[in-house]
N, C-alpha and C. Protein backbone atom coordinates (compact mmCIF):
# COMPACT_ATOMS: atom_id res chain seq x y z
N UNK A 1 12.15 -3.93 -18.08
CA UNK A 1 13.00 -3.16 -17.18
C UNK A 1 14.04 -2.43 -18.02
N UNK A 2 13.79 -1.23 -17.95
CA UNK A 2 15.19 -0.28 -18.18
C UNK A 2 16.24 -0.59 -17.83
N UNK A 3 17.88 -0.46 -18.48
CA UNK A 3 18.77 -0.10 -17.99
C UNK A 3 19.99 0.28 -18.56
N UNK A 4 21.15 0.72 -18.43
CA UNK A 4 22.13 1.15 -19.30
C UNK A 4 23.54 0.61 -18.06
N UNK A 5 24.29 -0.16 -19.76
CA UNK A 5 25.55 -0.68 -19.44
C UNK A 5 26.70 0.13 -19.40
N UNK A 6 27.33 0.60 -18.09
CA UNK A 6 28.38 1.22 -18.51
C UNK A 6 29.56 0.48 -17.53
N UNK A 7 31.07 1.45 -17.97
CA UNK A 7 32.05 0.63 -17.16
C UNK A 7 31.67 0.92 -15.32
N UNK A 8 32.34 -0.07 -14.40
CA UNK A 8 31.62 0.10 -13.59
C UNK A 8 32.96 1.70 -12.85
N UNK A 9 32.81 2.29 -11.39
CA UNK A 9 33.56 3.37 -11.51
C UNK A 9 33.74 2.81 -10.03
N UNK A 10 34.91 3.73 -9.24
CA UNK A 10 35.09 3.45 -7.63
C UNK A 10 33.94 4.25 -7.37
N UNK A 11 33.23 4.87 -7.97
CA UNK A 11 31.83 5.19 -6.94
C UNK A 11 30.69 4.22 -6.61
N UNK A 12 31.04 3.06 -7.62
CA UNK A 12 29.97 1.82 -7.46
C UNK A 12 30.51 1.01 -5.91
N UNK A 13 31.62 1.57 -5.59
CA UNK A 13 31.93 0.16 -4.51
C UNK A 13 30.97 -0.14 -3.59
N UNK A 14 30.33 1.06 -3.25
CA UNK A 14 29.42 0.85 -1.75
C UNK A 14 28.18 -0.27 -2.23
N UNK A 15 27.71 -0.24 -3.09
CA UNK A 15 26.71 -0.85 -3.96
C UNK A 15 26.83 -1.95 -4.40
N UNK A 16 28.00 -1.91 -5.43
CA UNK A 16 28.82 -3.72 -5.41
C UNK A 16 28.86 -4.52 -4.49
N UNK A 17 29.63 -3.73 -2.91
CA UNK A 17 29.65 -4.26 -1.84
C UNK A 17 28.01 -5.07 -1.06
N UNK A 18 26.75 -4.33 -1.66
CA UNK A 18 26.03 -4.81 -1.10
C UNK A 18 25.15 -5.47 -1.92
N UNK A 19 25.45 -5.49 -3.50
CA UNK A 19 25.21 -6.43 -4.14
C UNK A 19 25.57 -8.09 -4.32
N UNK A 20 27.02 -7.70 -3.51
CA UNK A 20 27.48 -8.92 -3.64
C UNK A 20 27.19 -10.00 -2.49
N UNK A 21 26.75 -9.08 -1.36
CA UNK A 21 26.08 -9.50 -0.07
C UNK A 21 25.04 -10.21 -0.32
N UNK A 22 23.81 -9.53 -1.72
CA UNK A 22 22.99 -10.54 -1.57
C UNK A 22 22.76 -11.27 -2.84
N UNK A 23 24.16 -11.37 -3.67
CA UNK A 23 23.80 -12.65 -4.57
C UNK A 23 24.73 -14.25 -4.35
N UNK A 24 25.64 -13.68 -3.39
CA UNK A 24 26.56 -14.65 -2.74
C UNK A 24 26.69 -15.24 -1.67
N UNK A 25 26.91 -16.53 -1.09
CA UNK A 25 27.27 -17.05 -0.06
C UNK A 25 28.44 -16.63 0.91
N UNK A 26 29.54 -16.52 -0.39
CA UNK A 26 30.77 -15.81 0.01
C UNK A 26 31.04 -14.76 -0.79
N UNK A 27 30.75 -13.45 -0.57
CA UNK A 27 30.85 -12.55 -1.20
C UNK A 27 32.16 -11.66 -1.12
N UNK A 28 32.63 -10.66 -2.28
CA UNK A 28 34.01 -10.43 -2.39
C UNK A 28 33.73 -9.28 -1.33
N UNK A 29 34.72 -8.77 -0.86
CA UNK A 29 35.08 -7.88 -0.09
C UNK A 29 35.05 -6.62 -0.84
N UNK A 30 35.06 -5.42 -0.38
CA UNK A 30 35.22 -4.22 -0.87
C UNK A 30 36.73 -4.28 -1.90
N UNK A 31 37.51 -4.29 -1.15
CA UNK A 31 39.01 -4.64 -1.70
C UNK A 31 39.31 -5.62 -2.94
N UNK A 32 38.73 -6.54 -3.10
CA UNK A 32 38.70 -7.55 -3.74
C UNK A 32 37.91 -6.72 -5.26
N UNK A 33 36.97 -5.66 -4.96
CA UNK A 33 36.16 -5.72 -5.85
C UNK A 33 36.77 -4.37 -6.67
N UNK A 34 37.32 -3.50 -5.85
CA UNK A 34 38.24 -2.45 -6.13
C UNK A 34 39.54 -2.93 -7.00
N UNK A 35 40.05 -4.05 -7.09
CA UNK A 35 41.15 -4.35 -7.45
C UNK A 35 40.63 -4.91 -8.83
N UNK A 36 39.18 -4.67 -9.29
CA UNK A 36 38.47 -5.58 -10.59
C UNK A 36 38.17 -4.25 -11.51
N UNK A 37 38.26 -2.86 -10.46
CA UNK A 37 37.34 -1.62 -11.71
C UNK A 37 38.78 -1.66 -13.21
N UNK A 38 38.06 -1.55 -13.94
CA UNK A 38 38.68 -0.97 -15.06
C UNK A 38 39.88 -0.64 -15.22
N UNK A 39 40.69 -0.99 -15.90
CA UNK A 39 42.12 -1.05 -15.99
C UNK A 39 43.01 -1.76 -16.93
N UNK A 40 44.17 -1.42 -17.08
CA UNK A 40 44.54 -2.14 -18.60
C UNK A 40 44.45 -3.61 -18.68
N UNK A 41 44.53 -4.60 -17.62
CA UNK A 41 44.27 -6.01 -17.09
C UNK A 41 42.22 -6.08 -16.93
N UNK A 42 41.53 -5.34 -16.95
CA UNK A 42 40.62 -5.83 -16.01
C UNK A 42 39.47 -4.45 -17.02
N UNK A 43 38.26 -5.08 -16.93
CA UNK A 43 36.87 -4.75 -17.84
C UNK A 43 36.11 -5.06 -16.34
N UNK A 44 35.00 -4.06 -16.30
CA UNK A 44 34.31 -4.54 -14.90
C UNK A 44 32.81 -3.40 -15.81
N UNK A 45 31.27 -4.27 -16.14
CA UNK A 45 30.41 -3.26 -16.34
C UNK A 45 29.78 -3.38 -15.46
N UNK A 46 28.65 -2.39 -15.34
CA UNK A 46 27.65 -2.50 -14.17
C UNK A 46 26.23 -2.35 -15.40
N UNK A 47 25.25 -2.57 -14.53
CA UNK A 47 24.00 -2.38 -15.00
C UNK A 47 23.20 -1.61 -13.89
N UNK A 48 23.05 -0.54 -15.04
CA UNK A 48 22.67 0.89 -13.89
C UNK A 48 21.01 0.69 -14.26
N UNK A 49 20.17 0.72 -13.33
CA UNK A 49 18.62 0.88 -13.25
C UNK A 49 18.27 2.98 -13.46
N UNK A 50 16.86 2.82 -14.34
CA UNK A 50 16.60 4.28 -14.67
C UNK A 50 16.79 4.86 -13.37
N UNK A 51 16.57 4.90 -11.77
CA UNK A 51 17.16 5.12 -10.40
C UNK A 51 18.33 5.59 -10.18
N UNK A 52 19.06 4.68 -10.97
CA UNK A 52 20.77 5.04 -10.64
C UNK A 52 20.92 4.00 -9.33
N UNK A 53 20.04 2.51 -9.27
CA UNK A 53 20.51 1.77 -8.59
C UNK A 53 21.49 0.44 -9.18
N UNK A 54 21.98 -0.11 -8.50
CA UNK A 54 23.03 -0.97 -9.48
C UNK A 54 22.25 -2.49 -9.70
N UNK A 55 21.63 -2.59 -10.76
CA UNK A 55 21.14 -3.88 -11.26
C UNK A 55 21.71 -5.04 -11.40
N UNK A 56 23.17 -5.45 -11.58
CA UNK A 56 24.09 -6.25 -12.12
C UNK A 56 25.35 -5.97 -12.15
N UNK A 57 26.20 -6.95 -12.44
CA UNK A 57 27.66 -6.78 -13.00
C UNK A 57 28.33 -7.96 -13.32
N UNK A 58 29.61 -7.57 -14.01
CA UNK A 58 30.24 -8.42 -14.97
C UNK A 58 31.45 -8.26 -15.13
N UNK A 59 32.53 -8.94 -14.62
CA UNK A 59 33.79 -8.20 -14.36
C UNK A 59 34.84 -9.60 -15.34
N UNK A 60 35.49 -8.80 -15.83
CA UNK A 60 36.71 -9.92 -16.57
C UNK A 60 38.19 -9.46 -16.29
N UNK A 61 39.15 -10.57 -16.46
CA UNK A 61 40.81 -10.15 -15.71
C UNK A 61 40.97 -10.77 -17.27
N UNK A 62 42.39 -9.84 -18.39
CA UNK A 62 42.63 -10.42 -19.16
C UNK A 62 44.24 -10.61 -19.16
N UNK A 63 45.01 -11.53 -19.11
CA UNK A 63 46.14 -12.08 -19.54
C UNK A 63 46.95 -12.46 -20.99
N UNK A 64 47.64 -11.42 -21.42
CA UNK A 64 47.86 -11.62 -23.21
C UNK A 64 46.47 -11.58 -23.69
N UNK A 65 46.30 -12.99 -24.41
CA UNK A 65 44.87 -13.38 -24.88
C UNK A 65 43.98 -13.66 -24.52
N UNK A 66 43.65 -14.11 -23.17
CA UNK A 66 42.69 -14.23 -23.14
C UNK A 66 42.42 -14.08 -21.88
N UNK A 67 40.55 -14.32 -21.44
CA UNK A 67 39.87 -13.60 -20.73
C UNK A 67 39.50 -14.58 -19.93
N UNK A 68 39.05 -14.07 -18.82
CA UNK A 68 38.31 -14.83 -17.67
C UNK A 68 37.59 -14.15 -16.80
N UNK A 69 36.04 -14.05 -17.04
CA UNK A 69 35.08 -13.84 -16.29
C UNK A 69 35.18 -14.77 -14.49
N UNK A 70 34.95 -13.35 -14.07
CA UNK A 70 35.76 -13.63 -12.90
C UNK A 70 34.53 -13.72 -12.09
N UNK A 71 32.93 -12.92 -12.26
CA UNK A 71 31.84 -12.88 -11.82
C UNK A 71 30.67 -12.15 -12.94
N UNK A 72 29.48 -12.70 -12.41
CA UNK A 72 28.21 -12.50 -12.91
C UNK A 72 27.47 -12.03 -11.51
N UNK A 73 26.82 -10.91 -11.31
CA UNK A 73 26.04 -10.88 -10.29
C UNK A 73 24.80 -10.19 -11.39
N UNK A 74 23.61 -10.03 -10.25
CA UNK A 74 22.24 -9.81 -11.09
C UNK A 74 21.58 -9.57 -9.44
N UNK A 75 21.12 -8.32 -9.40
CA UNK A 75 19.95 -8.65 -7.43
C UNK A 75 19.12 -9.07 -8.09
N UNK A 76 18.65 -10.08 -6.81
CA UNK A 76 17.81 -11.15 -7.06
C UNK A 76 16.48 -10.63 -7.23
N UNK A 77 15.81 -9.45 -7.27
CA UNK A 77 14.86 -8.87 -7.56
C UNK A 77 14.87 -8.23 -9.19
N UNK A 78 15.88 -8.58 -9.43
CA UNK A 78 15.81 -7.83 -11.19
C UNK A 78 16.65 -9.08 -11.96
N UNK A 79 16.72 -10.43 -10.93
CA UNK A 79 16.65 -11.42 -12.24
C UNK A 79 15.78 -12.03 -13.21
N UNK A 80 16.23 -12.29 -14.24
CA UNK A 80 15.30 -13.36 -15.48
C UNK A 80 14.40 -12.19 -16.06
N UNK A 81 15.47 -11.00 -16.53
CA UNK A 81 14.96 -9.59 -16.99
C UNK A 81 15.77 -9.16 -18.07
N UNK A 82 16.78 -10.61 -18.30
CA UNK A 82 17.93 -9.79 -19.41
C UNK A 82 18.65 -9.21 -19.48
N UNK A 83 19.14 -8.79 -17.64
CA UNK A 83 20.64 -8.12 -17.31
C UNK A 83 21.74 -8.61 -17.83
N UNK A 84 21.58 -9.99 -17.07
CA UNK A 84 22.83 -10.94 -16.98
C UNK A 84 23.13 -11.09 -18.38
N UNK A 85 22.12 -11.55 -19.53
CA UNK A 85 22.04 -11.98 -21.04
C UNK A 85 23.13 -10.73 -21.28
N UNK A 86 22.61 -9.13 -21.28
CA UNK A 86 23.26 -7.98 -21.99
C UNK A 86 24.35 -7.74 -21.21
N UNK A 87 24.84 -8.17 -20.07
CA UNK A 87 26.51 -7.76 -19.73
C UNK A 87 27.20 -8.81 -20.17
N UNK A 88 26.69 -9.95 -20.42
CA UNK A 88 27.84 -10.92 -20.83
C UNK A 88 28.00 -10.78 -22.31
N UNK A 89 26.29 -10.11 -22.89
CA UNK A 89 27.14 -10.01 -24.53
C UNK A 89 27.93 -8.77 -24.72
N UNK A 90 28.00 -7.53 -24.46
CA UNK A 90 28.69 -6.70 -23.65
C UNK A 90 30.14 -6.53 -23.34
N UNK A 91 30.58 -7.69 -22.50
CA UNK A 91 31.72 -8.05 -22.13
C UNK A 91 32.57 -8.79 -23.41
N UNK A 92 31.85 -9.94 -24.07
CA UNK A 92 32.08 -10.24 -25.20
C UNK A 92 32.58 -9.42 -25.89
N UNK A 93 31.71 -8.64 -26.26
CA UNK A 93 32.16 -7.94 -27.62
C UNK A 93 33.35 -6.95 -27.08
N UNK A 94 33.62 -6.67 -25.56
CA UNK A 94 35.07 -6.28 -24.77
C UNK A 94 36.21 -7.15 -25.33
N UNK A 95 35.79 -8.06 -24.94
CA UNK A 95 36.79 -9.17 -25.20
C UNK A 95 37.26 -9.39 -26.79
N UNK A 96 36.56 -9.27 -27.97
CA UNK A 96 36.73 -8.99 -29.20
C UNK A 96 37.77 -8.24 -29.39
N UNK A 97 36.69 -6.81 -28.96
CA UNK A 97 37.88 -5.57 -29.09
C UNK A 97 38.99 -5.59 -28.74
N UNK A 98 39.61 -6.29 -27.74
CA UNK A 98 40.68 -6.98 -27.18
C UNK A 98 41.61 -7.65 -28.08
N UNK A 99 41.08 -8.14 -28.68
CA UNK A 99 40.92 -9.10 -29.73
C UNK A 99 41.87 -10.51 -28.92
N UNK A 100 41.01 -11.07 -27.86
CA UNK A 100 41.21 -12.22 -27.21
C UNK A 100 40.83 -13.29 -27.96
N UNK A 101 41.63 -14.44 -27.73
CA UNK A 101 41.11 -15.72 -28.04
C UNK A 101 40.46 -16.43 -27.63
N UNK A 102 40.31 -16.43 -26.47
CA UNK A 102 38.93 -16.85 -25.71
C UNK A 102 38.84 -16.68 -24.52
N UNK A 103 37.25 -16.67 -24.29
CA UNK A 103 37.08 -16.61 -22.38
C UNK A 103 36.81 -17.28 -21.72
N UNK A 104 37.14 -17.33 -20.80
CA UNK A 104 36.62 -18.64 -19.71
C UNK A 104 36.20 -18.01 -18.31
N UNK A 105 35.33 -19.23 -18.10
CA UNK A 105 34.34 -18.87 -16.87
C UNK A 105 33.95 -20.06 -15.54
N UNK A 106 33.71 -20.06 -14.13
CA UNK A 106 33.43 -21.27 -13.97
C UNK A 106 31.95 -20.81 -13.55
N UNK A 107 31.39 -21.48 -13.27
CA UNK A 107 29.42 -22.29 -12.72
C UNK A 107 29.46 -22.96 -11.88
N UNK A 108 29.22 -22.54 -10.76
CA UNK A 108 28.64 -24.06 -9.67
C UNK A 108 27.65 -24.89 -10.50
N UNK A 109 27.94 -26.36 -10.67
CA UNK A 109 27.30 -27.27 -11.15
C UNK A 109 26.17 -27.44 -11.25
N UNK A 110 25.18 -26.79 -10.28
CA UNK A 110 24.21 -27.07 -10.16
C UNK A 110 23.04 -25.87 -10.49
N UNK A 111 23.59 -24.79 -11.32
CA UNK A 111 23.18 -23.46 -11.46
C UNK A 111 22.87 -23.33 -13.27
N UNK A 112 21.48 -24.17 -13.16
CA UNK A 112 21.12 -24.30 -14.36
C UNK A 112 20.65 -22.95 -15.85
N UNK A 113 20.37 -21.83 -14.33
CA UNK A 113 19.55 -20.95 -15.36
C UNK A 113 21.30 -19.95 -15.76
N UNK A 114 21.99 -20.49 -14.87
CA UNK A 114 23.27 -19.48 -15.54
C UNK A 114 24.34 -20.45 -16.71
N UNK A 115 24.13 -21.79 -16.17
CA UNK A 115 24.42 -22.21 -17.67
C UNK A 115 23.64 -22.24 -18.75
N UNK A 116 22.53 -21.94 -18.94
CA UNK A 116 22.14 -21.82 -19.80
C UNK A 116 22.34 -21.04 -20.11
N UNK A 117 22.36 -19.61 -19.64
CA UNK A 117 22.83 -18.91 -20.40
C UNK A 117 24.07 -18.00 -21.08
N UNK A 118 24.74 -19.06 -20.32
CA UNK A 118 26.07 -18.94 -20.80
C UNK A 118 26.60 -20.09 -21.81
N UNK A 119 25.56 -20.93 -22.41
CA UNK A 119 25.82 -21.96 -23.41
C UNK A 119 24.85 -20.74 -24.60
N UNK A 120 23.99 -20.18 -24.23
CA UNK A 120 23.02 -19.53 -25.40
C UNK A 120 24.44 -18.61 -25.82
N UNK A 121 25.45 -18.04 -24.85
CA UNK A 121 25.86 -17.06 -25.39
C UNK A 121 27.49 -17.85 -26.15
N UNK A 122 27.40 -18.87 -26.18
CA UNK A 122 28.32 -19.33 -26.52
C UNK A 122 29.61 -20.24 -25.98
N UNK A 123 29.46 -20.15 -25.05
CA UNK A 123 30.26 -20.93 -23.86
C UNK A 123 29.91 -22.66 -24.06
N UNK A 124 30.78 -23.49 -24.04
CA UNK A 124 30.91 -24.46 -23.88
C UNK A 124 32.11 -25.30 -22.77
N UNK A 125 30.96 -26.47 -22.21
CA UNK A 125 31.40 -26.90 -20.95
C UNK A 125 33.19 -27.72 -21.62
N UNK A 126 33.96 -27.46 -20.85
CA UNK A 126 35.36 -27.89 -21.24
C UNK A 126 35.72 -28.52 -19.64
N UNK A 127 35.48 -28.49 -18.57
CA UNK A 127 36.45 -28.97 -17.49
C UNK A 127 35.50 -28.89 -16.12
N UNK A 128 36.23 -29.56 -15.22
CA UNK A 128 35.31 -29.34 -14.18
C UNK A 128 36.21 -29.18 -12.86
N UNK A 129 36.03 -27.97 -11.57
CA UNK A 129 37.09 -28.14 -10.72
C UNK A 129 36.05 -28.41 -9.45
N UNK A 130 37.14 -29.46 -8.92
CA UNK A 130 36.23 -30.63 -7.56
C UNK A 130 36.35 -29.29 -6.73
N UNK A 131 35.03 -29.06 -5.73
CA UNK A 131 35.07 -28.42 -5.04
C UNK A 131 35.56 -26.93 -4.63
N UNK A 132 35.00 -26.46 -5.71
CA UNK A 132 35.84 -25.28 -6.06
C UNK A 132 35.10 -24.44 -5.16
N UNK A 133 33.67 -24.46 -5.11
CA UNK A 133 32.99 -23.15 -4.66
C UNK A 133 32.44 -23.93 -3.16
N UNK A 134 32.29 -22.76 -1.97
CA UNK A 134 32.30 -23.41 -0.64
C UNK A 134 30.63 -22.74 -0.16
N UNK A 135 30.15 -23.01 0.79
CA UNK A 135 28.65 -22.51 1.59
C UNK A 135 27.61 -22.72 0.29
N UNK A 136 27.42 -23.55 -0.58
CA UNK A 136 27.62 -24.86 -0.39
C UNK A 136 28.46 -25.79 -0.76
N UNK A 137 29.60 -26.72 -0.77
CA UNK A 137 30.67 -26.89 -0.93
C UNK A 137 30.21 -27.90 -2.30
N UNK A 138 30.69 -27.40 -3.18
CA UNK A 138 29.90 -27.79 -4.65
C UNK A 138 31.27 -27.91 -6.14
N UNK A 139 31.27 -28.41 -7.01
CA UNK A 139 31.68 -28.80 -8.05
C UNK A 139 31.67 -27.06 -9.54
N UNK A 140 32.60 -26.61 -9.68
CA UNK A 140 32.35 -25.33 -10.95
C UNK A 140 32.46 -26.17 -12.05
N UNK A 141 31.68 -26.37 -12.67
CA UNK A 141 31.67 -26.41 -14.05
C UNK A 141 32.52 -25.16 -15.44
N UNK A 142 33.67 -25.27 -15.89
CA UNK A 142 34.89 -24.94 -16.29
C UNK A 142 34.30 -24.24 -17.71
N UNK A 143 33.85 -23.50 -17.93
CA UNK A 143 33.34 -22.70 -19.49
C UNK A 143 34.22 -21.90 -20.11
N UNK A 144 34.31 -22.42 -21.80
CA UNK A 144 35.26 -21.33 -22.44
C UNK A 144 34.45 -21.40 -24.23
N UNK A 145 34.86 -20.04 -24.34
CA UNK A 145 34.32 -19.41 -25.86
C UNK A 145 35.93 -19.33 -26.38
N UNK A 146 35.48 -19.71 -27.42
CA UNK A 146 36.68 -19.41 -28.60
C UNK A 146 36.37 -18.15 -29.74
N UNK A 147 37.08 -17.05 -29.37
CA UNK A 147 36.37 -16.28 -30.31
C UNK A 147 37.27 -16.17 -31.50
N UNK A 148 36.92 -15.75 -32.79
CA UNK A 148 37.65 -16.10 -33.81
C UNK A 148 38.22 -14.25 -34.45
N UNK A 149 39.55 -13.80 -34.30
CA UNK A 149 39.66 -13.03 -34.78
C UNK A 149 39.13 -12.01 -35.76
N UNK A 150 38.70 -12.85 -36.89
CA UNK A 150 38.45 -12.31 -38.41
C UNK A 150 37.10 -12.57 -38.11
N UNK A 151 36.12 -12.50 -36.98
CA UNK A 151 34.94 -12.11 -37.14
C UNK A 151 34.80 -11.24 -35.99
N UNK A 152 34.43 -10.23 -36.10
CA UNK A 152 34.17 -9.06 -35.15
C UNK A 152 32.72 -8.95 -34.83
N UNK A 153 31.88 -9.81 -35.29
CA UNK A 153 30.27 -9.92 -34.33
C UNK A 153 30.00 -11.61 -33.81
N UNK A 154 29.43 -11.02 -32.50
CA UNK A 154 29.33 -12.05 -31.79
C UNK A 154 28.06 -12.53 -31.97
């Protein structure tokens, strides 16, 4: 599958909006997702299909140093294709340029194919918050990368 990573724009909202409809239980609101585009706080990419339909996204909020992946989406028709893999390395190497100290992320507990690949990309499990995520009322597993200044490849 084709596709090209770019930042995401307020013309993605209508799309986000209905991406997020179908990779979530509780999905963000229009507003919610508007308040994530691009900005001196906030990195948001999309994954655009050769179509110009929206494949994915990957949004981070940064504070001083460091980062926090705030969401991973992927439609469920163009997962386990290597979206999700190339916005999070992507975002990474955002976060570099940043030159953050590390990012953090949470996982519903039970969401094996996204920890995995968020341990391939470097993430390690550090914490766990009871009941964090609701429809199904479930356990996030607490992920953070330490990235090291004086190396600029991830």
């Amino acid at each position: 599958m084709t596709f090209t990573i770019r930042n995401a724009a307020q013309s993605d909202l209508d799309a986000l909006v209905e991406l997020e409809r179908a990779c979530f239980s509780v999905p963000w609101t229009r507003e919610q997702l508007k308040c994530e585009l691009p900005d001196v706080r906030h990195e948001f990419l999309v994954a655009e299909g050769e179509d110009g339909s929206l494949l994915g996204y990957v949004a981070m909020m940064t504070v001083l140093d460091e980062g926090d992946i705030s969401n991973v989406a992927v439609a469920p028709a163009a997962r386990r294709r290597g979206i999700a893999r190339a916005l999070v390395a992507q975002m990474l190497q955002l976060a570099q340029r940043r030159e953050l100290s590390f990012v953090t992320l949470e996982v519903r507990e039970h969401n094996d194919g996204a920890i995995a690949l968020y341990q391939q990309a470097g993430f390690v499990p550090v914490g766990r918050r009871r009941g964090y995520y609701e429809r199904p009322r479930e356990d996030a597993i607490l992920m953070t990368i330490t990235l090291s200044k004086e190396d600029n490849t991830l």
